[in-house]
Protein backbone atom coordinates (compact mmCIF):
# COMPACT_ATOMS: atom_id res chain seq x y z
CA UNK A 1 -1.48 -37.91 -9.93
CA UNK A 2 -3.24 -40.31 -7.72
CA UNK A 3 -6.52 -40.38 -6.64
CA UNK A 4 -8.90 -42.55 -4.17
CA UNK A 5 -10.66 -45.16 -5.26
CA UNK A 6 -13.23 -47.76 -3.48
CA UNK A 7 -12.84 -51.25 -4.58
CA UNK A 8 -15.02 -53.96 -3.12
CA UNK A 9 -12.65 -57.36 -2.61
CA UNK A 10 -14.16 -60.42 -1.15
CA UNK A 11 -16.96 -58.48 0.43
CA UNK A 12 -14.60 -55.73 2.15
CA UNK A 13 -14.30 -52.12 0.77
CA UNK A 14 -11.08 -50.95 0.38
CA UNK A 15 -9.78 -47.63 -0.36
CA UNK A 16 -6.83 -47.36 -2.85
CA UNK A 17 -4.84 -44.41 -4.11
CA UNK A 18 -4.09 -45.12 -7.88
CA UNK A 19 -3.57 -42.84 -11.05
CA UNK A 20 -6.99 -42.29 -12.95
CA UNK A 21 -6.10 -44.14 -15.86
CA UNK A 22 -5.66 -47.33 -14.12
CA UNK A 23 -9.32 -47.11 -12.01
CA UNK A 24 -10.92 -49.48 -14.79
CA UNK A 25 -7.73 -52.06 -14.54
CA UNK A 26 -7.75 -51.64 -11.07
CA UNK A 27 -11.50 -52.22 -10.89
CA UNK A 28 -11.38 -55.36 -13.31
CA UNK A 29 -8.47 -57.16 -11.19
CA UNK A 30 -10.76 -56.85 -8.13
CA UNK A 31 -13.47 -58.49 -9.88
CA UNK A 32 -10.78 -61.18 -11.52
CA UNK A 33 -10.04 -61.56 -7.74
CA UNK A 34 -13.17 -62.03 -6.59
CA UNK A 35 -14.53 -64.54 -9.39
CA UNK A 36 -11.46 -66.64 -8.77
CA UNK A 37 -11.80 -66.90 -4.74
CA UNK A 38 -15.29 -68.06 -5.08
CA UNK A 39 -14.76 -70.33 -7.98
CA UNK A 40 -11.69 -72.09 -6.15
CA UNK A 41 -14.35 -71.67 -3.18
CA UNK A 42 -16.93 -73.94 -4.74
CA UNK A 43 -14.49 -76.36 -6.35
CA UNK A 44 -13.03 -77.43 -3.15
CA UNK A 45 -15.36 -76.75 -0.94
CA UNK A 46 -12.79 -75.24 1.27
CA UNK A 47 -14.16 -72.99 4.01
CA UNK A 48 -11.07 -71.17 5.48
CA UNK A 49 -10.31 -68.20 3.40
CA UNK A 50 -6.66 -67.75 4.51
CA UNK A 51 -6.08 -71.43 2.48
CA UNK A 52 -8.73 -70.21 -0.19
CA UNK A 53 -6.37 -66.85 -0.62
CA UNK A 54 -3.31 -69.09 -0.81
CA UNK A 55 -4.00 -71.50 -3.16
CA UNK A 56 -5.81 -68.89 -5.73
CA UNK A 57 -2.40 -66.51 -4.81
CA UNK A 58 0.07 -69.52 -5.94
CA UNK A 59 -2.04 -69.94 -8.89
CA UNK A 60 -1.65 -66.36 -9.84
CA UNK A 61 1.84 -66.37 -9.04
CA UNK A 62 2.09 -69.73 -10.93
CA UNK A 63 0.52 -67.78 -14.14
CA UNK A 64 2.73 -64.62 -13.91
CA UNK A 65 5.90 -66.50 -14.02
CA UNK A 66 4.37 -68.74 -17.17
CA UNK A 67 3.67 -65.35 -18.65
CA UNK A 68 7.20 -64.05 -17.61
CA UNK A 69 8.77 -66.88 -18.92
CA UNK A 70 7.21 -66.57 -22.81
CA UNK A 71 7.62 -63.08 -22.53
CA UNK A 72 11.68 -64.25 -21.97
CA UNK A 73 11.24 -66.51 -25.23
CA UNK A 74 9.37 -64.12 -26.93
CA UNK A 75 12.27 -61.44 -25.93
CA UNK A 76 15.54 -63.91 -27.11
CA UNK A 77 14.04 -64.82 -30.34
CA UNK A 78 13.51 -61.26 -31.34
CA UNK A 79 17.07 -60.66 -30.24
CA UNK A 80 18.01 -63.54 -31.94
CA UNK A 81 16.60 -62.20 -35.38
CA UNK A 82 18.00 -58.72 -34.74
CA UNK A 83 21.14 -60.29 -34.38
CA UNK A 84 21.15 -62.32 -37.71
CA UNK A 85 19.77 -59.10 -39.66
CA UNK A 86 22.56 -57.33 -38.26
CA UNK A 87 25.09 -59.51 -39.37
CA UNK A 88 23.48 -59.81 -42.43
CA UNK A 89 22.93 -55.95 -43.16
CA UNK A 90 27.06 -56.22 -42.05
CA UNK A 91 27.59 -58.90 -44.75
CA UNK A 92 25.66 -56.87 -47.42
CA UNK A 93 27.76 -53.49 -46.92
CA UNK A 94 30.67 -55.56 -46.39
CA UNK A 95 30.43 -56.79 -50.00
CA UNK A 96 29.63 -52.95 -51.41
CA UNK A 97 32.33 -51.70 -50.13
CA UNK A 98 34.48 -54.62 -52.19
CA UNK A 99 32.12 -54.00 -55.64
């Protein structure tokens, strides 16, 4: 079951329904969200938050789809060795059933 939360994001409070067992997540992405803004802040010395908010928001989308794509990788070569250990557990009961 939801519940409210208050998160503080780039100086604004915000009010959030989430379940209880994602408050701390929830609570760490905010601050994730907030130390990235300022650092990307201070490195360009860009005032305007709507371009501050897009560049750190194509960087995060840049890093999901990274993660999405190893994830992928990760995902075929474990289907890849399920498949070989199938056709090898195949091979093996193949040749009992000969003996």
């Amino acid at each position: 079951m939801s519940k409210l939360i208050e998160l503080s994001v780039l100086g604004q409070v915000l009010r959030l329904n989430c379940p209880p067992e994602q408050h701390d997540a929830l609570r760490q992405a905010a601050r994730n969200l907030d130390s990235r803004v300022m650092e990307m802040k201070e490195r360009t010395g860009i005032l305007q938050m709507e371009k501050i908010l897009s560049i750190v928001a194509l960087n995060l989308s840049f890093e999901l789809m990274q993660e999405q794509n190893k994830t992928q990788t990760i995902e075929n070569v474990i289907n890849q060795k399920i498949a070989q250990l199938e056709g090898s557990l195949e091979n093996i009961l193949a040749q009992k059933a000969n003996v």
